[in-house]
Protein backbone atom coordinates (compact mmCIF):
# COMPACT_ATOMS: atom_id res chain seq x y z
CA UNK A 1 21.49 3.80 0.23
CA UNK A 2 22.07 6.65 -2.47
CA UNK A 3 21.30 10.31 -1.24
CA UNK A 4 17.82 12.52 -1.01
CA UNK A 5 17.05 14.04 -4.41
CA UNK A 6 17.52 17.29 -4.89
CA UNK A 7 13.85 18.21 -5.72
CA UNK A 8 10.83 16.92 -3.92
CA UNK A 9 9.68 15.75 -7.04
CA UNK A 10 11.35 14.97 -10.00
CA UNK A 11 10.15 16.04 -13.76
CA UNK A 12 8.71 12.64 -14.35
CA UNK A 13 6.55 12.34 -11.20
CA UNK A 14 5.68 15.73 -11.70
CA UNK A 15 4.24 15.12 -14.96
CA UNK A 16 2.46 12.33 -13.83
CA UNK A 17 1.21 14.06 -11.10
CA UNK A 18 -0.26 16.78 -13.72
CA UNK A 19 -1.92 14.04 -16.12
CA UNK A 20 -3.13 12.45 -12.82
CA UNK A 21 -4.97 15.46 -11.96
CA UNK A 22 -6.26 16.79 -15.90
CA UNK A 23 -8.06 12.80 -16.54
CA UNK A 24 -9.58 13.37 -13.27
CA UNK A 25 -10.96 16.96 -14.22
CA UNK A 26 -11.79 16.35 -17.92
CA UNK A 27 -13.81 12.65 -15.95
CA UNK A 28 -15.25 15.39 -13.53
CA UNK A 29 -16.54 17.61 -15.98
CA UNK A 30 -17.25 15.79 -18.60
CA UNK A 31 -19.93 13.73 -16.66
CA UNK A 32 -21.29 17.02 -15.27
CA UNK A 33 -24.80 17.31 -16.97
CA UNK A 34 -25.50 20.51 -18.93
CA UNK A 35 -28.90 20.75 -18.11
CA UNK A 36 -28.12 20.70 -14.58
CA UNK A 37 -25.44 22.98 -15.39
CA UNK A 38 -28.32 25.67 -16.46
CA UNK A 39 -30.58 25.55 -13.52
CA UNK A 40 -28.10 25.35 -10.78
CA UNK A 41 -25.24 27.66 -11.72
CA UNK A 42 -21.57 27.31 -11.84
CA UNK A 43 -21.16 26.43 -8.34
CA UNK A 44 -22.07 23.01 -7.55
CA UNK A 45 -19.60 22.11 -10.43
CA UNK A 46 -16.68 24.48 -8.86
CA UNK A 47 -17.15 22.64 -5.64
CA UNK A 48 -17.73 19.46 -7.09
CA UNK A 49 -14.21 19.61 -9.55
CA UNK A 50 -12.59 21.10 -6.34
CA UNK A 51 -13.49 18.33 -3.89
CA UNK A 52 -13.07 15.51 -6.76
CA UNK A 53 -9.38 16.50 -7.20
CA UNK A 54 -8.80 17.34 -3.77
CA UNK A 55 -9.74 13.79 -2.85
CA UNK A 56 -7.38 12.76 -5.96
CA UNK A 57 -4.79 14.55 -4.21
CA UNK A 58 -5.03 13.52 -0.81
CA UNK A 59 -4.93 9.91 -2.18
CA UNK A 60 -2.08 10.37 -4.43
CA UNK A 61 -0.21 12.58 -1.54
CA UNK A 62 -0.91 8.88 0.50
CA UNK A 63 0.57 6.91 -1.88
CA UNK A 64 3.57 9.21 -2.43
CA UNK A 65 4.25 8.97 1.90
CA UNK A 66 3.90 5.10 0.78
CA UNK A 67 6.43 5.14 -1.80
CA UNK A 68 9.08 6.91 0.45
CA UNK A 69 8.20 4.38 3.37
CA UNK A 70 8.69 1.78 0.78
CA UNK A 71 12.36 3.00 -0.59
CA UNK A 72 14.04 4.17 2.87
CA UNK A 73 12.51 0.37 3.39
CA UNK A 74 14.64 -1.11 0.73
CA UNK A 75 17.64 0.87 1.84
CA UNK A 76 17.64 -0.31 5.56
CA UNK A 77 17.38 -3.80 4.17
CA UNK A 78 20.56 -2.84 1.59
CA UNK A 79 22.51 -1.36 4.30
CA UNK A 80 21.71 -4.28 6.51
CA UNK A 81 22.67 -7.00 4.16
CA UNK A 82 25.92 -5.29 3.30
CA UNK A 83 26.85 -4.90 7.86
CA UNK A 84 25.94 -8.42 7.81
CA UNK A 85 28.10 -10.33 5.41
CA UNK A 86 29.76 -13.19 6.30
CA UNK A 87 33.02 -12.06 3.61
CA UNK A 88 34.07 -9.36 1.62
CA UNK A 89 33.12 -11.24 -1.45
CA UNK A 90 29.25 -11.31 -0.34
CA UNK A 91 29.26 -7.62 1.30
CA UNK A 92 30.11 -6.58 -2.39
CA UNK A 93 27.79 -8.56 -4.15
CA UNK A 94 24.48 -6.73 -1.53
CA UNK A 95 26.22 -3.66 -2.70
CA UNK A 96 26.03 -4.27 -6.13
CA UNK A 97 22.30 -5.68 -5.80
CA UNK A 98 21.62 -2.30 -3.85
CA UNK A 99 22.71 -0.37 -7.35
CA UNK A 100 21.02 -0.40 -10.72
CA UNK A 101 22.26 -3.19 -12.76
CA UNK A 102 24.01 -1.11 -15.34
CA UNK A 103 26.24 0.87 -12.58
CA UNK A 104 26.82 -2.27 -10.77
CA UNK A 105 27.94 -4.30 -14.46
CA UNK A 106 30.80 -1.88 -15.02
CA UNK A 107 32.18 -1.43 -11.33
CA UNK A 108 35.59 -3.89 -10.61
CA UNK A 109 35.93 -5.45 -7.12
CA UNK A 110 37.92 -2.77 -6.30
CA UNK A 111 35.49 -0.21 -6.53
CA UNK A 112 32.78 -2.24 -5.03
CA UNK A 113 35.13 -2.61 -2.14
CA UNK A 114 35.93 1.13 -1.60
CA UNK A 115 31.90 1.88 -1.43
CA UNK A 116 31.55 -1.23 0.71
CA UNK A 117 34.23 0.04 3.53
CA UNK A 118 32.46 3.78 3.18
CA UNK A 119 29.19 2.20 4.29
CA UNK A 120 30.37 -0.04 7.05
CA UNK A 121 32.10 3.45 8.47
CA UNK A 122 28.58 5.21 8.43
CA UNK A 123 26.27 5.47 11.78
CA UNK A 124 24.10 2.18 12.73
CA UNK A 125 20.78 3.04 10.57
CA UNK A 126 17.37 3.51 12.28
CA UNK A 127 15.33 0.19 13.63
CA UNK A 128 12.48 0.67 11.05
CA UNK A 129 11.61 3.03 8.23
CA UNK A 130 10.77 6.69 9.07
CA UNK A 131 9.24 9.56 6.93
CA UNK A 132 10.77 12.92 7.35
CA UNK A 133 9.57 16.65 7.08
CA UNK A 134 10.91 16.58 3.02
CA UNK A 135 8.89 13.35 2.73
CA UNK A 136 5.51 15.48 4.21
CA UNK A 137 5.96 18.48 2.17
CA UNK A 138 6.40 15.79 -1.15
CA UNK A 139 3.10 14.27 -0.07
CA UNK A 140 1.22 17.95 0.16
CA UNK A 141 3.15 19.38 -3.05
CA UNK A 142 1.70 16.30 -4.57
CA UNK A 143 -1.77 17.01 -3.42
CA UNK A 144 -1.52 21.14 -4.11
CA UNK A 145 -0.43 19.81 -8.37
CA UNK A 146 -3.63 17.60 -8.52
CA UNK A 147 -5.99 20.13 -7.01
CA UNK A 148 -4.69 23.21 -9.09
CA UNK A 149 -4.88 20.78 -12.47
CA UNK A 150 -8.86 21.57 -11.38
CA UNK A 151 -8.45 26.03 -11.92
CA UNK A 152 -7.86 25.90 -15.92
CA UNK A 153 -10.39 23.19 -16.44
CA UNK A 154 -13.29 25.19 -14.95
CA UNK A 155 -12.67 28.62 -16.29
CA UNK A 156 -15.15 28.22 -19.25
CA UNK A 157 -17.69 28.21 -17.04
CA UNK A 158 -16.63 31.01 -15.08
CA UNK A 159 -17.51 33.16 -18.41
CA UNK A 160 -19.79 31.37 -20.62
CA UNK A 161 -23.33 30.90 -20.49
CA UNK A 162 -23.72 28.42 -22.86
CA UNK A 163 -23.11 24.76 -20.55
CA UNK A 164 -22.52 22.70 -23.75
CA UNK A 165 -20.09 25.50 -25.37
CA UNK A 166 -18.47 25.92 -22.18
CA UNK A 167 -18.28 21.90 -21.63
CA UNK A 168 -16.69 21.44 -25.07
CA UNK A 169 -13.88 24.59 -24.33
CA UNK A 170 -13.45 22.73 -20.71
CA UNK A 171 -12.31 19.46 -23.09
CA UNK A 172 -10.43 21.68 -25.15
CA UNK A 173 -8.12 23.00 -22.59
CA UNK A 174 -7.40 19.54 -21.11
CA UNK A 175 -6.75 18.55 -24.42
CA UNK A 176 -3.84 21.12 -24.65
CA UNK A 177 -2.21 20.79 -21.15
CA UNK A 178 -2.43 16.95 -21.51
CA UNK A 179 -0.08 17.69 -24.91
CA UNK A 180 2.48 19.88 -23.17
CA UNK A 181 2.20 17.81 -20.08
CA UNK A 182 2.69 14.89 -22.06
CA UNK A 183 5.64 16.40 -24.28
CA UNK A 184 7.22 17.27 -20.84
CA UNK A 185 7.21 13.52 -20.15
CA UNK A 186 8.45 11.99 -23.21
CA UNK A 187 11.41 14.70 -22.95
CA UNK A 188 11.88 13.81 -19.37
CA UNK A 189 11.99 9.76 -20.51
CA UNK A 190 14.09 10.33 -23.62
CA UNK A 191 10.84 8.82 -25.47
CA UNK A 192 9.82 11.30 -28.34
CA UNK A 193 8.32 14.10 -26.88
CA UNK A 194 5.88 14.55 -29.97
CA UNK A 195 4.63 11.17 -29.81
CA UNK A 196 3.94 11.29 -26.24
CA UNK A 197 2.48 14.72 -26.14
CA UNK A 198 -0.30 13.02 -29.35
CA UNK A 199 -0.65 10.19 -27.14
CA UNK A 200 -1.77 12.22 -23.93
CA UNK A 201 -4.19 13.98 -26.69
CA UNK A 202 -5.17 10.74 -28.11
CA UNK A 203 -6.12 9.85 -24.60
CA UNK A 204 -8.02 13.03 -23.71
CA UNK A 205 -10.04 13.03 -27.02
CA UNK A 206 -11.35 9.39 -26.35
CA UNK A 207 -11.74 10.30 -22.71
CA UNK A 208 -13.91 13.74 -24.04
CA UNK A 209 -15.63 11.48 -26.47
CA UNK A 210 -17.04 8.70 -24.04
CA UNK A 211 -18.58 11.79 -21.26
CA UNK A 212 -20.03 13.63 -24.17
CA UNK A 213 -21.08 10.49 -25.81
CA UNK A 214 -22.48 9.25 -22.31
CA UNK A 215 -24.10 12.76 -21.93
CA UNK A 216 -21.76 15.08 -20.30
């Protein structure tokens, strides 16, 4: 029940999506060894970020087709329980379960009753659950955010020498995004922005700590 966002994503699963793929870079790079860093270039840990959030992303673009499987699911069952009411009374009540609980608290029988007849008039819904093309390109947007969360992380060492140095800018940067990313958030949830953006840095700067204290 309800109609197809606007957006594939919206700002909050977009941020998510974001965080989702920095903690996996900074975890990526961080456990990267320096020394191996010096002997074997800057490609093995290209490749390695690459393939680490590209796996991310194909997981996460899984568990987004899940999701939508999961709410069209809901909404057949909705739909079903409001065709098959035995009174008017109880076809109301499935459509007031099928909305949030503070829409459905301030709606009068009436009202319930006008969206009750509007859904009995619409088409028979499908048999089972079925993901659509918006559903697919959802699942790959979600995949193509993780993965490009890896291009900022690796640019130190794209142009320094140094594998610590470049290591400890590679934190740095993750640090930042995982602010804005997390200021983003708390904006999007009506949660103080500036708390959430220190927490996402709280978070990266204990994450940082534990690969360089493990090494990386």
């Amino acid at each position: 029940m309800g109609t197809a966002p606007k957006h594939l994503l919206d700002p909050v699963d977009l941020a998510s999506e974001v965080l989702s793929g920095l903690i996996m870079a900074l975890a990526f790079t961080g456990s990267f060894s320096v020394a191996t860093f010096g002997s074997a270039g800057v490609r093995p840990l290209l490749i390695g970020a690459l393939g680490c959030n590209l796996a991310w992303g194909i997981m996460d673009g899984v568990i987004y087709l899940m999701d939508c499987l999961a709410d069209k699911g809901r909404g057949l069952i909705a739909m079903r329980s409001v065709r098959s009411a035995a009174s008017v009374e109880e076809g109301q009540q499935a459509v007031a379960d099928a909305l949030p609980a503070s829409v459905a608290a301030i709606l009068q029988p009436q009202e319930l009753e006008v969206l009750r007849a509007r859904l009995l008039r619409l088409p028979e819904p499908p048999p089972i659950p079925r993901l659509d093309k918006r559903d697919v390109l959802g699942a790959v947007l979600v995949c193509l955010i993780v993965v490009c969360c890896t291009f900022p992380v690796v640019i130190p060492f794209l142009f320094m020498h140094d594998g610590t140095r470049a290591v400890r800018v590679s934190h740095g940067i993750v640090i930042v995004m995982m602010f804005f990313t997390g200021y983003a958030q708390g904006h999007n949830l009506q949660h103080r922005p500036w708390a959430m953006g220190l927490a996402m840095v709280l978070l990266g700067s204990v994450l940082a700590g534990l690969t360089i204290a493990l090494g990386g």
